[in-house]
PDB file of N, CA and C in Angstrom:
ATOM      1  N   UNK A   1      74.442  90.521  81.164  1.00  0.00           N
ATOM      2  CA  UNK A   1      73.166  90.694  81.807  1.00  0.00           C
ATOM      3  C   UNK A   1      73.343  91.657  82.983  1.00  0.00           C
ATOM      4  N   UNK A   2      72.502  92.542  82.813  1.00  0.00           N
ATOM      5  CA  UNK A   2      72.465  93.443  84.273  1.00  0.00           C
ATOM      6  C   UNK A   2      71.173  93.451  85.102  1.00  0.00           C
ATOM      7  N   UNK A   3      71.448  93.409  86.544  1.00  0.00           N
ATOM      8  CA  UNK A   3      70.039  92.956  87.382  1.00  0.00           C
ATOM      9  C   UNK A   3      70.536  94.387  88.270  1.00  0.00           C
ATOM     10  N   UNK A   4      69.232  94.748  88.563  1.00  0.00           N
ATOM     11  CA  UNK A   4      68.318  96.161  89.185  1.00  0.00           C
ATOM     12  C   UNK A   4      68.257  95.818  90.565  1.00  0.00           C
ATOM     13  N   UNK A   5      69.341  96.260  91.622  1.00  0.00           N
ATOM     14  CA  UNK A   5      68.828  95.597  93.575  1.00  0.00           C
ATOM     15  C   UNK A   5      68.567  96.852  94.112  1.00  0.00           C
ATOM     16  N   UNK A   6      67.386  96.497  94.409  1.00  0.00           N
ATOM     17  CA  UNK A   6      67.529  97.768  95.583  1.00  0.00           C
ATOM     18  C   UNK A   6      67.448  97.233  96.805  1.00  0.00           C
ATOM     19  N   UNK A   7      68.666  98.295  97.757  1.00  0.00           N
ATOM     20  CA  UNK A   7      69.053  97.932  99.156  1.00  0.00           C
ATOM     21  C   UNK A   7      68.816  98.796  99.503  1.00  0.00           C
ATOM     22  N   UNK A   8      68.438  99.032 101.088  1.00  0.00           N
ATOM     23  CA  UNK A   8      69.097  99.868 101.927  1.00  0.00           C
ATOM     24  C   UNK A   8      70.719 100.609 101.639  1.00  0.00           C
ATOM     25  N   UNK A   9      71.069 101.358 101.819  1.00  0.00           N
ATOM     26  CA  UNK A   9      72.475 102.300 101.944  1.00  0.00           C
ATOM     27  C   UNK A   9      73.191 101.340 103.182  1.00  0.00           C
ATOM     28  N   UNK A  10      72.666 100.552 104.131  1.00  0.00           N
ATOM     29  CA  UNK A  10      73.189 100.076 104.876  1.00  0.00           C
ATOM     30  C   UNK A  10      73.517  99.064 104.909  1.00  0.00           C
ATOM     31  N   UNK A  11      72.466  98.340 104.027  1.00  0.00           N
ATOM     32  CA  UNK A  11      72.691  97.078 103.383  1.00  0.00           C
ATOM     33  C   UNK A  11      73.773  97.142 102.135  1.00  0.00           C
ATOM     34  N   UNK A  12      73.772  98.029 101.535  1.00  0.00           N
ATOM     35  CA  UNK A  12      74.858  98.387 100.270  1.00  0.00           C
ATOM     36  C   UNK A  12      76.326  98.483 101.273  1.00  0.00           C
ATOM     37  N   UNK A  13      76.506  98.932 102.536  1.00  0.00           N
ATOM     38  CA  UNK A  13      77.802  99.411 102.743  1.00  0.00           C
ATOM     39  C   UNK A  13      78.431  97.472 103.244  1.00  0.00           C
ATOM     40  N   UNK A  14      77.257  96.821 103.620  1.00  0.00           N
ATOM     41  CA  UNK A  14      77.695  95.863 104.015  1.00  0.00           C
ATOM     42  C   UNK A  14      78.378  94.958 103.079  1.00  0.00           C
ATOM     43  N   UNK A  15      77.799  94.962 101.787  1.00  0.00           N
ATOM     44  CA  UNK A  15      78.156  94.263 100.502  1.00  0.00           C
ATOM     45  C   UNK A  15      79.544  95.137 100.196  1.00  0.00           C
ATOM     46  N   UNK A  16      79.738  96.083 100.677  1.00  0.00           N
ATOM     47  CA  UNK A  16      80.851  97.043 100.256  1.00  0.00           C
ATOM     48  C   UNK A  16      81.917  96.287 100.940  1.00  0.00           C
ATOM     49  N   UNK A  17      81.603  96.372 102.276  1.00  0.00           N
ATOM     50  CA  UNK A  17      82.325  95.777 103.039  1.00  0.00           C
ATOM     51  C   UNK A  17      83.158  94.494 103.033  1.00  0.00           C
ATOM     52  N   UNK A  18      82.401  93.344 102.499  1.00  0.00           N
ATOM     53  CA  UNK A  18      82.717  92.169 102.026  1.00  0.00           C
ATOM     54  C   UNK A  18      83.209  91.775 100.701  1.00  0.00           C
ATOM     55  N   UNK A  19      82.844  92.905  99.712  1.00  0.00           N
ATOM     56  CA  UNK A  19      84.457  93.148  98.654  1.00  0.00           C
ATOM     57  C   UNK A  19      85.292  93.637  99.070  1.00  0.00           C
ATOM     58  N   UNK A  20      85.402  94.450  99.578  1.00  0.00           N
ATOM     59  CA  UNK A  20      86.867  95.323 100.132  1.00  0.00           C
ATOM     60  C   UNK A  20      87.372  93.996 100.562  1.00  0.00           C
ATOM     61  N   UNK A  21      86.867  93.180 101.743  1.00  0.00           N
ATOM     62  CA  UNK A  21      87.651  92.300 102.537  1.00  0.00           C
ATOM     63  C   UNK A  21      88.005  91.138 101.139  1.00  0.00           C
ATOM     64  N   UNK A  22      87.633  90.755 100.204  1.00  0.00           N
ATOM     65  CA  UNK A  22      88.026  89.725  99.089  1.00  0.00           C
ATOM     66  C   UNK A  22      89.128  91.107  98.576  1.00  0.00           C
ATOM     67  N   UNK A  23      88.603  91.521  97.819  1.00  0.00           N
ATOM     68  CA  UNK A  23      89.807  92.611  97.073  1.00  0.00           C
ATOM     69  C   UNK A  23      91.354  92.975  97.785  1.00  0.00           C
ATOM     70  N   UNK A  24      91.186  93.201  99.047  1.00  0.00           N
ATOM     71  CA  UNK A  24      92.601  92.943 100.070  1.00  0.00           C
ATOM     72  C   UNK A  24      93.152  91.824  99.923  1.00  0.00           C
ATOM     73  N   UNK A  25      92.272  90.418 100.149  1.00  0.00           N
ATOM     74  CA  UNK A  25      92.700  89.280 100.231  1.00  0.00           C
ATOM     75  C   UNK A  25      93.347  89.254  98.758  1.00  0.00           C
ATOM     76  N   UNK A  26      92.913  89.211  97.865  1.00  0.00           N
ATOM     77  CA  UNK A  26      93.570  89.375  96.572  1.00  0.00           C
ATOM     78  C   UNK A  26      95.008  89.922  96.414  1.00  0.00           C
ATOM     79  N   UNK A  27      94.862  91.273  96.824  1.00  0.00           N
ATOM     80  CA  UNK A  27      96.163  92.322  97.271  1.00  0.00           C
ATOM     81  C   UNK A  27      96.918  91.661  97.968  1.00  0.00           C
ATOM     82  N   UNK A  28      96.677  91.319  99.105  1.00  0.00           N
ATOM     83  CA  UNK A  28      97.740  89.920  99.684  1.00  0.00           C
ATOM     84  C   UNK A  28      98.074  88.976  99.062  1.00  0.00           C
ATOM     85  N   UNK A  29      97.567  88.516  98.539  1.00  0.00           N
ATOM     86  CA  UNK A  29      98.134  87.424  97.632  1.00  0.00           C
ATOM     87  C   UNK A  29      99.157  87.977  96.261  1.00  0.00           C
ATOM     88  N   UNK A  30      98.839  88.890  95.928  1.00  0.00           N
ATOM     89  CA  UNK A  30      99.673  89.282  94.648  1.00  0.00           C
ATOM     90  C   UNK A  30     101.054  89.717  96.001  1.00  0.00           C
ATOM     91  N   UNK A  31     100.949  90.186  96.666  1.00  0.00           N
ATOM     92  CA  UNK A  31     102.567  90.538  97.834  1.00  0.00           C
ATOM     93  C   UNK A  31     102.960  89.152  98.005  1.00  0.00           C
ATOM     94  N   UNK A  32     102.225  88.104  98.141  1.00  0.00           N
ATOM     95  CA  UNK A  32     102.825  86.965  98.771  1.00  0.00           C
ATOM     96  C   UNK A  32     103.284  86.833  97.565  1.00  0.00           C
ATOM     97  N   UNK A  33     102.749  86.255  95.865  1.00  0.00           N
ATOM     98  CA  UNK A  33     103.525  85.680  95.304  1.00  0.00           C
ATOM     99  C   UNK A  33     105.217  86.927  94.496  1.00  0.00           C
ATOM    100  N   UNK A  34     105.198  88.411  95.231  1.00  0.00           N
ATOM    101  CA  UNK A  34     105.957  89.279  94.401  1.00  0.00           C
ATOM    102  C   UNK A  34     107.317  88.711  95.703  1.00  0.00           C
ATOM    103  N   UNK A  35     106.887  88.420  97.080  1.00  0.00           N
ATOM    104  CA  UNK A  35     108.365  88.756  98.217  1.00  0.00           C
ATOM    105  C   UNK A  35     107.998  86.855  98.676  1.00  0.00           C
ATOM    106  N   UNK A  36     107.162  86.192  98.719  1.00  0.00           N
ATOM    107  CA  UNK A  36     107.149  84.827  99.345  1.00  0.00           C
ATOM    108  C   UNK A  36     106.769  85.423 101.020  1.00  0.00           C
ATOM    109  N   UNK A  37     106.257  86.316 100.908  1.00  0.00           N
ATOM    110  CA  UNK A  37     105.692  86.602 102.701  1.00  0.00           C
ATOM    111  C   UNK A  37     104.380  87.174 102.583  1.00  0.00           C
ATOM    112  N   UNK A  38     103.341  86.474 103.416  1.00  0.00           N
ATOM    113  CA  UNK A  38     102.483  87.092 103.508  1.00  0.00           C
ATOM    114  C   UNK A  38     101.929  87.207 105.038  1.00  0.00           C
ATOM    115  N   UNK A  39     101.201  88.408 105.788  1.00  0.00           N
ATOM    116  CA  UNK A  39     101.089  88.921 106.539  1.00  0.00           C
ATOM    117  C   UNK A  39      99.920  88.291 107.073  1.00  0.00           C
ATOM    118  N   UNK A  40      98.984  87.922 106.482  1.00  0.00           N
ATOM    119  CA  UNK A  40      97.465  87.728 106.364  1.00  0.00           C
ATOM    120  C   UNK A  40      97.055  87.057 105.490  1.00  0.00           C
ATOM    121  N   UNK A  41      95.776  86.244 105.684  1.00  0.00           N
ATOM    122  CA  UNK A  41      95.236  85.043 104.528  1.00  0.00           C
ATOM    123  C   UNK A  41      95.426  85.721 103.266  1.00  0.00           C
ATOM    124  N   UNK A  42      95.359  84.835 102.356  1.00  0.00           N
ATOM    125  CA  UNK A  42      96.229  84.667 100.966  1.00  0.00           C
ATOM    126  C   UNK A  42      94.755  84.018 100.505  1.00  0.00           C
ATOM    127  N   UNK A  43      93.997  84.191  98.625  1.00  0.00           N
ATOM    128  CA  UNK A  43      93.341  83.524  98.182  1.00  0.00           C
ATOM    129  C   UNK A  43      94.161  82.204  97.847  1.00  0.00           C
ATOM    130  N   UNK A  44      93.433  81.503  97.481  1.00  0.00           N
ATOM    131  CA  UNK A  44      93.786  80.185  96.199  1.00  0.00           C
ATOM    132  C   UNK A  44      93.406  80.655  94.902  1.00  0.00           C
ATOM    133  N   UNK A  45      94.762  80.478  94.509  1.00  0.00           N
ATOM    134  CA  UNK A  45      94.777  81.189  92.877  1.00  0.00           C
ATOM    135  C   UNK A  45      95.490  80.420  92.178  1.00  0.00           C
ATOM    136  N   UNK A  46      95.783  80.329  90.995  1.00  0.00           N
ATOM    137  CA  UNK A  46      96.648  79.471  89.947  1.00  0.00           C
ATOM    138  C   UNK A  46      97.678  80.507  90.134  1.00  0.00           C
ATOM    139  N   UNK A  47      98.305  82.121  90.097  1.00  0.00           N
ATOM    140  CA  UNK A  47      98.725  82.826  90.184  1.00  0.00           C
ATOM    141  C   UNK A  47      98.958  84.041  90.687  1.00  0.00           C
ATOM    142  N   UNK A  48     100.007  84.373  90.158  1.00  0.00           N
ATOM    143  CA  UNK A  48     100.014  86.743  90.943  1.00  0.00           C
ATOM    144  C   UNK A  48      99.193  87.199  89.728  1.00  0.00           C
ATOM    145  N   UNK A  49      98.903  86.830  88.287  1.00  0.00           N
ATOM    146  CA  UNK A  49      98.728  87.539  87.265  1.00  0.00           C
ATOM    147  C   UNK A  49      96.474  87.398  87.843  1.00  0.00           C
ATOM    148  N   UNK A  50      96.188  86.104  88.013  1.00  0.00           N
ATOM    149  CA  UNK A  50      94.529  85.844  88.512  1.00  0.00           C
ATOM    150  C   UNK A  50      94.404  86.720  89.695  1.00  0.00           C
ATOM    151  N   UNK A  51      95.528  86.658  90.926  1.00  0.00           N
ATOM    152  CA  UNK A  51      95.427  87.142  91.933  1.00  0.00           C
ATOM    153  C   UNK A  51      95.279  88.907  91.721  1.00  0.00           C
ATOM    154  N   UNK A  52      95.803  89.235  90.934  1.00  0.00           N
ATOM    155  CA  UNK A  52      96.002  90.713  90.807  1.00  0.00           C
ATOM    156  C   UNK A  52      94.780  90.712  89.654  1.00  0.00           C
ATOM    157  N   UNK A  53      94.336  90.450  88.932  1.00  0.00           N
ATOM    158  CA  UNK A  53      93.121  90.434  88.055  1.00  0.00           C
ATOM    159  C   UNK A  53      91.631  90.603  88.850  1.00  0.00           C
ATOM    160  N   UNK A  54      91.417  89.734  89.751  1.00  0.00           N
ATOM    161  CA  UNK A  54      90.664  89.273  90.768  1.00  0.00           C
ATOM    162  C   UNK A  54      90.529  90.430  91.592  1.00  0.00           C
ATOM    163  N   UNK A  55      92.081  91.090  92.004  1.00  0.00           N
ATOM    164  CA  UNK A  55      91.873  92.381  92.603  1.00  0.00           C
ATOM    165  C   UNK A  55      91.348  93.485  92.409  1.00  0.00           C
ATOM    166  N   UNK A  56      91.515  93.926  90.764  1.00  0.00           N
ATOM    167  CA  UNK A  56      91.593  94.523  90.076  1.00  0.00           C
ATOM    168  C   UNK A  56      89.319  94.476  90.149  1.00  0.00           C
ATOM    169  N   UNK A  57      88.891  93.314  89.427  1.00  0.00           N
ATOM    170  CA  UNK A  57      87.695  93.123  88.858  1.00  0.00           C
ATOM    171  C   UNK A  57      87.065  93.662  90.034  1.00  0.00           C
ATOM    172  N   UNK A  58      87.382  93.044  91.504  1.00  0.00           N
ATOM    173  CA  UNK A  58      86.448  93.228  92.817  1.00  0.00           C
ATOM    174  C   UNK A  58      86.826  95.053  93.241  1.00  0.00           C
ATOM    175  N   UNK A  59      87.747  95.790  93.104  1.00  0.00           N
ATOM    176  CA  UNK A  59      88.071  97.256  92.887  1.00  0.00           C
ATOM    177  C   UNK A  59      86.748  97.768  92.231  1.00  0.00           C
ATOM    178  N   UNK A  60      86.551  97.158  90.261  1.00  0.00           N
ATOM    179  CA  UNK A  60      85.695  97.818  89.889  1.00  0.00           C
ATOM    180  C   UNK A  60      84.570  98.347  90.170  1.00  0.00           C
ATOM    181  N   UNK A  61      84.196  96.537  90.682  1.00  0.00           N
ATOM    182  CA  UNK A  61      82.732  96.614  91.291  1.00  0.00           C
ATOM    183  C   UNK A  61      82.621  97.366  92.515  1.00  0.00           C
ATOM    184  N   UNK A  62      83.741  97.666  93.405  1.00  0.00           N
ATOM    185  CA  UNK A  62      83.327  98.577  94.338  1.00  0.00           C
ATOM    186  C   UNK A  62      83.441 100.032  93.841  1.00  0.00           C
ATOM    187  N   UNK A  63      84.070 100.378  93.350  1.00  0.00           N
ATOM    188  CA  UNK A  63      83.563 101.804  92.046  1.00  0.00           C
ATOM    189  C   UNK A  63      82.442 101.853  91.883  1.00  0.00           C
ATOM    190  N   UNK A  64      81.588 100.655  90.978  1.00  0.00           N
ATOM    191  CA  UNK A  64      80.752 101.049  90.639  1.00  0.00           C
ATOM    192  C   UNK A  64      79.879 101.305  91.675  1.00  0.00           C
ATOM    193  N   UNK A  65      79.729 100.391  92.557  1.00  0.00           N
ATOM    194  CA  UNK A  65      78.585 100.553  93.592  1.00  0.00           C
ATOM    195  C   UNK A  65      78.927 101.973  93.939  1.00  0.00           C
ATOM    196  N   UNK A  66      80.143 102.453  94.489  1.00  0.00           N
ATOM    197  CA  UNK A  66      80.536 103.401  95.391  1.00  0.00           C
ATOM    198  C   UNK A  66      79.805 104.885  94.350  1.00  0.00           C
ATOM    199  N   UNK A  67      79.971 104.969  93.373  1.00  0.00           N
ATOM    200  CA  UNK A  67      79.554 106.171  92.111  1.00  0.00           C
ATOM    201  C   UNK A  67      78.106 105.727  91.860  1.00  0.00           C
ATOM    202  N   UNK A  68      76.988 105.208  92.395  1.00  0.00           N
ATOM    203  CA  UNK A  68      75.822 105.183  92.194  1.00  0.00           C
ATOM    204  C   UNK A  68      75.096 105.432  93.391  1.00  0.00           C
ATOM    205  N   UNK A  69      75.999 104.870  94.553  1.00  0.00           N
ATOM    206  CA  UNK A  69      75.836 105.455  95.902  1.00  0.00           C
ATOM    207  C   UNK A  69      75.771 106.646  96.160  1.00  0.00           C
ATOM    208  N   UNK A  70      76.567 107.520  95.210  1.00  0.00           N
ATOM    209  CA  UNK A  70      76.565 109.011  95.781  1.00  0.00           C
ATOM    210  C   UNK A  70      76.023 109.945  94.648  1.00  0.00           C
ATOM    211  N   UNK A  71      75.706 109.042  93.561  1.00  0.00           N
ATOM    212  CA  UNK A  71      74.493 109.913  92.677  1.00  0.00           C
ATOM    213  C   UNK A  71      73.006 109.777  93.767  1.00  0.00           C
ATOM    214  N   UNK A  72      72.853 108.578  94.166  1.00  0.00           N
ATOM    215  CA  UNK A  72      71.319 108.563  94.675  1.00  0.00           C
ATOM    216  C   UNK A  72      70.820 109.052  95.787  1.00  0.00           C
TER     217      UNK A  72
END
């Protein structure tokens, strides 16, 4: 299913904003489970393989937003 939002550009950077900060957290967590150190909060994950998946999915979605942002 795909749903149609329209935001503000300012309101879009904010939602930007708050994946980036999950998608890092993710990224931290795949370092914590590769060395056992982590620098900064860590998700709750079953794993590095969800943790890095998770990273990966929340990346896309900021692609996508980011490539519709700069068509419009």
């Amino acid at each position: 299913m795909k749903i149609a939002i329209e935001l503000e550009k300012t309101e879009w950077g904010q939602i930007l904003d708050g994946l980036r900060c999950r998608a890092e957290i993710y990224e931290e967590t795949v370092r914590y489970y590769e060395s056992g150190y982590a620098e900064n909060e860590i998700a709750e994950v079953r794993d590095e393989n969800e943790a890095r998946e998770l990273a990966d999915l929340y990346w896309s979605i900021i692609g996508k937003i980011e490539r519709k942002l700069i068509r419009d």
